[in-house]
Protein backbone atom coordinates (compact mmCIF):
# COMPACT_ATOMS: atom_id res chain seq x y z
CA UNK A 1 53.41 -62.60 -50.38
CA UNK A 2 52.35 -58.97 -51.11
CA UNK A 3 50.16 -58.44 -54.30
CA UNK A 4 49.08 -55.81 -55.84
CA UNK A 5 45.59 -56.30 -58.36
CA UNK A 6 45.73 -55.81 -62.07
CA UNK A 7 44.39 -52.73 -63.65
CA UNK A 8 40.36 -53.16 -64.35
CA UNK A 9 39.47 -54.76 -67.57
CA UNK A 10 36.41 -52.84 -68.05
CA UNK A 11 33.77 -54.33 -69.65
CA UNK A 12 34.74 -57.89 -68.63
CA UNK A 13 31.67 -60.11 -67.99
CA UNK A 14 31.25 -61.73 -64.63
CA UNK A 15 30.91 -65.52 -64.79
CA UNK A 16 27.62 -66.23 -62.85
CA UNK A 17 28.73 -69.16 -59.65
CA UNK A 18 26.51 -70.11 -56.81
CA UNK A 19 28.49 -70.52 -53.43
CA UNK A 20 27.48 -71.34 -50.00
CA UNK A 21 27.83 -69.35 -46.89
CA UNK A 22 29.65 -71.47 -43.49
CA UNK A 23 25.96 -72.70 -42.85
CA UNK A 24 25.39 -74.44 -46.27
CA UNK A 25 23.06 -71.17 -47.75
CA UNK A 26 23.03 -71.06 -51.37
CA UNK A 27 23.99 -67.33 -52.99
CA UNK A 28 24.54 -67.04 -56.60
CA UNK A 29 26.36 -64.21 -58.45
CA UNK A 30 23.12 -63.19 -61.36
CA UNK A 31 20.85 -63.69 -58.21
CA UNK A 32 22.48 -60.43 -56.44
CA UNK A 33 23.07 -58.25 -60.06
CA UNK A 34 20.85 -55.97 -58.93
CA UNK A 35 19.95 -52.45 -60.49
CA UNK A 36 22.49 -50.74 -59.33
CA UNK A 37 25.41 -53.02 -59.53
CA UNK A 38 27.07 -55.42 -57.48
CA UNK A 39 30.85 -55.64 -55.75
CA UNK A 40 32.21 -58.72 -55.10
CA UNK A 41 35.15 -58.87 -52.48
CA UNK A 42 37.49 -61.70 -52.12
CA UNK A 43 38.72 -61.38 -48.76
CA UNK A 44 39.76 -63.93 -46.05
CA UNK A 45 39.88 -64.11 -42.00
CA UNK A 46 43.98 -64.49 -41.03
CA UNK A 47 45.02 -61.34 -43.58
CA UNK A 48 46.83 -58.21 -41.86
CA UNK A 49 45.48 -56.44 -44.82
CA UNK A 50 41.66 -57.51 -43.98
CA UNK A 51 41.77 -57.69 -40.89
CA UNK A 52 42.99 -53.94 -40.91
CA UNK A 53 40.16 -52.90 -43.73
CA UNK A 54 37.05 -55.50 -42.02
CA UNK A 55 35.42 -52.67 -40.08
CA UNK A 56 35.84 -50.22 -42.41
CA UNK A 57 34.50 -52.72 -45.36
CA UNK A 58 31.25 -53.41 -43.41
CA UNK A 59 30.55 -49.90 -43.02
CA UNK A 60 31.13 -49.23 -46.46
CA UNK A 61 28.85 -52.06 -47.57
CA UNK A 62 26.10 -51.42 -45.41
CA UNK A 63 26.42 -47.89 -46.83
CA UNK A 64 25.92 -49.46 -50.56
CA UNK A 65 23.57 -51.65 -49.71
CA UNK A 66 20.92 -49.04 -48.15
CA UNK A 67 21.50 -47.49 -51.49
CA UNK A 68 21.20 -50.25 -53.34
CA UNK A 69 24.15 -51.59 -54.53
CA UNK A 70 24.28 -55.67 -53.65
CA UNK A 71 27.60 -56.87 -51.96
CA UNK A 72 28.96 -60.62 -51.56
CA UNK A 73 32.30 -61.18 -49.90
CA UNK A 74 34.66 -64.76 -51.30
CA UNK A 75 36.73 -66.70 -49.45
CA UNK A 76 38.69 -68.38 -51.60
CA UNK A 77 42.06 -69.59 -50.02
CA UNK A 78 42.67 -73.09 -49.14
CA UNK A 79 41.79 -73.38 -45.57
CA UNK A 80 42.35 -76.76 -44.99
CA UNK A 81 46.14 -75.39 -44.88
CA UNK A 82 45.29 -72.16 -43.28
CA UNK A 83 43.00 -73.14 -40.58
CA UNK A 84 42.17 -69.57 -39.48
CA UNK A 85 40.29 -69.32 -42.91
CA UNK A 86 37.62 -71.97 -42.50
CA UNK A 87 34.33 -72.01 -43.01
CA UNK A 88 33.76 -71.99 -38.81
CA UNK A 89 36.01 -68.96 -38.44
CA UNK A 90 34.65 -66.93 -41.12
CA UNK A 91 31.24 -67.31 -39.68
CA UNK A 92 33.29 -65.62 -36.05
CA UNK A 93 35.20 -62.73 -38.34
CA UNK A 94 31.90 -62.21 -39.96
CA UNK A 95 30.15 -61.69 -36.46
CA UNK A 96 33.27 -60.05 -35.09
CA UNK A 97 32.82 -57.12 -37.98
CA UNK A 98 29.35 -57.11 -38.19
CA UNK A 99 28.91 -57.97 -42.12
CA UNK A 100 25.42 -57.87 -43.17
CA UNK A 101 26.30 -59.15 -46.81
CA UNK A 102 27.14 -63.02 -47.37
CA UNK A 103 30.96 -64.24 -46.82
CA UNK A 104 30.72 -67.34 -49.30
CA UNK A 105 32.98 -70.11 -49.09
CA UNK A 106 34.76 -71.44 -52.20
CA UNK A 107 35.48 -74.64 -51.21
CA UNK A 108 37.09 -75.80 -54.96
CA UNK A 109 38.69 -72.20 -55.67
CA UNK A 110 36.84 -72.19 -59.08
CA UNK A 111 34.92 -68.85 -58.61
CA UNK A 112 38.71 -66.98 -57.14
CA UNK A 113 40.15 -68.82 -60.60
CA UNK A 114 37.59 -67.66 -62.78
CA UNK A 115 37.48 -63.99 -61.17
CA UNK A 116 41.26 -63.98 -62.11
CA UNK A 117 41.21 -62.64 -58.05
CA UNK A 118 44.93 -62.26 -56.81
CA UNK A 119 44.63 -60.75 -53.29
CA UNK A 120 42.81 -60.16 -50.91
CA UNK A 121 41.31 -57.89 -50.29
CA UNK A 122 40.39 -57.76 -53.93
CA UNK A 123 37.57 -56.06 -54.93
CA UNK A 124 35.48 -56.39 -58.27
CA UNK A 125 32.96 -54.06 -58.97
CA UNK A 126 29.78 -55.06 -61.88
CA UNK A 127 27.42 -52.53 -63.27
CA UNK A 128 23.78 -54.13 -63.65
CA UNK A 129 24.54 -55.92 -66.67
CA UNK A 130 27.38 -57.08 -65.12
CA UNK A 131 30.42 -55.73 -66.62
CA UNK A 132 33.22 -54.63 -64.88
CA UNK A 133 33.56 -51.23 -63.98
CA UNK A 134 36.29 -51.77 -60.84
CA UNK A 135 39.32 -53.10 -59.60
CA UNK A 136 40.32 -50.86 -57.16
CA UNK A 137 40.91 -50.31 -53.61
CA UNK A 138 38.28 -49.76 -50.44
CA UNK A 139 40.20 -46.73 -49.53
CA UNK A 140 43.61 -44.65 -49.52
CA UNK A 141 44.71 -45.60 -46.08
CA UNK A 142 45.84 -48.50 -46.61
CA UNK A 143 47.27 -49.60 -42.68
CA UNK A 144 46.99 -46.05 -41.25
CA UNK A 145 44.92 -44.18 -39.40
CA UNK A 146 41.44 -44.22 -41.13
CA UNK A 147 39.72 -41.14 -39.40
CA UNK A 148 40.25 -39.18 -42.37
CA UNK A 149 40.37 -41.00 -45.58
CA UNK A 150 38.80 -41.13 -49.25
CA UNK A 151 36.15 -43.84 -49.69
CA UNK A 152 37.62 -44.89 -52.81
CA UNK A 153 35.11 -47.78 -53.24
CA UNK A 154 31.88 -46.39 -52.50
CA UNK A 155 32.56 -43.45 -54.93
CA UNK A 156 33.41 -46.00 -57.26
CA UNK A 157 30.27 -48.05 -56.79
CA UNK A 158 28.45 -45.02 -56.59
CA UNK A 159 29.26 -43.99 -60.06
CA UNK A 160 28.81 -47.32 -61.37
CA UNK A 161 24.92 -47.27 -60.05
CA UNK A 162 24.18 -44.21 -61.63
CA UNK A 163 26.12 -44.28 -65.02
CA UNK A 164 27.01 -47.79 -65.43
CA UNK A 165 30.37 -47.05 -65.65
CA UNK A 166 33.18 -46.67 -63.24
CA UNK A 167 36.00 -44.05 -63.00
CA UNK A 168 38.74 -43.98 -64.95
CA UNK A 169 41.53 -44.02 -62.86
CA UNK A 170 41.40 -46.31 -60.14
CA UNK A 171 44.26 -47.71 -57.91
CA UNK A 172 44.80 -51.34 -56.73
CA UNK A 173 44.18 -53.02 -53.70
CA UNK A 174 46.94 -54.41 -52.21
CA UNK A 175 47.18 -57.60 -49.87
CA UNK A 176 48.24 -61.03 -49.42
CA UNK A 177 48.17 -63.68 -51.96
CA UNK A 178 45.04 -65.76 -52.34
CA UNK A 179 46.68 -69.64 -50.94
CA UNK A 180 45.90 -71.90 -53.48
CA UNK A 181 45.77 -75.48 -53.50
C-alpha cells in the first residue's frame, strides 16, 4: 500500500531507543544527537521505493555525516513475514549500497510505533536537542531519473545544523507501508 508521511510536527521530542544492528551492535538514539542534529530513516530492503532512493540515500548521508550531522537508518517491518527484510539481508542491502551509518533492526516494532513512522522511506529529522525539524522527502525525483534533482533532505538537515530549525515547507516522502505484526 502507497503512503504518503504526515506533515512535520515540529518541535516533537524524539523518544530516546537503543536498537541493534544484524550483528547484535548496540546504537541508541541520545547516543547519536549530536551537535548538529540527527536524521533517522525508516527504510527496509524489498521496497521499490528504497530500493530506487538506497544509492542516492548513502550518498546523501555520507555527505551529512562529513559535515556532521549523525544518521541511523530503522528497519521496522515484520520480517519474519517478509523474508527479504531480515536482519541477514539488510546486512547484504547495506553492503550492496554502501551505507556507512547503522541499519538497526527493530525486532518488536516499538521504536517504528513510537516514531509514529508510516512508510518507508520515512525520514525524521532532530535538531541537537532533539526536536523535530523534518518530515520530508530525500529528494524530488521520486522514481525518475536522478541526474538532476533537488537534495531536498540535505538542505533540510543542513538548515537544521545551523539554525536548529528546519524549513517551512517541506513535502512527504512517499512509499510502502511499514508491515506490521
Amino acid at each position: 500500500m502507497l503512503l504518503d508521511t504526515p506533515l512535520c510536527d515540529f518541535g516533537w521530542k524524539a523518544p530516546d531507543f537503543k536498537l541493534e544492528d544484524p550483528n547484535g551492535t548496540p546504537f541508541s538514539m541520545t547516543d547519536h544527537l549530536g551537535d548538529k542534529g540527527l536524521l533517522i530513516a525508516f527504510i527496509c530492503n524489498h521496497c521499490p521505493y528504497v530500493k530506487a532512493i538506497a544509492d542516492r540515500l548513502a550518498g546523501d548521508a555520507a555527505t551529512l555525516m562529513d559535515e556532521g550531522v549523525n544518521v541511523l537508518a530503522v528497519m521496522s517491518n515484520d520480517y519474519e513475514n517478509v523474508a527479504e527484510d531480515s536482519p541477514k539481508n539488510m546486512k547484504t542491502f547495506a553492503r550492496r549500497h554502501k551505507f556507512i551509518f547503522p541499519y538497526l533492526v527493530d525486532h518488536d516494532q516499538t521504536v517504528g510505533r513510537a516514531y509514529g513512522a508510516v512508510c518507508t522511506p520515512d525520514f525524521f529529522g532532530f535538531n541537537k536537542n532533539g526536536e523535530l525539524q523534518y518530515r520530508g522527502r530525500l529528494d524530488d525525483v521520486r522514481m525518475e531519473d536522478a541526474s538532476r534533482r533537488t537534495p531536498e533532505l540535505i538542505n533540510a538537515m543542513r538548515l537544521i545544523a545551523k539554525t536548529g530549525h528546519g524549513p517551512k515547507e517541506q513535502k512527504p516522502s512517499m512509499g510502502c507501508s511499514i508491515k506490521w505484526r
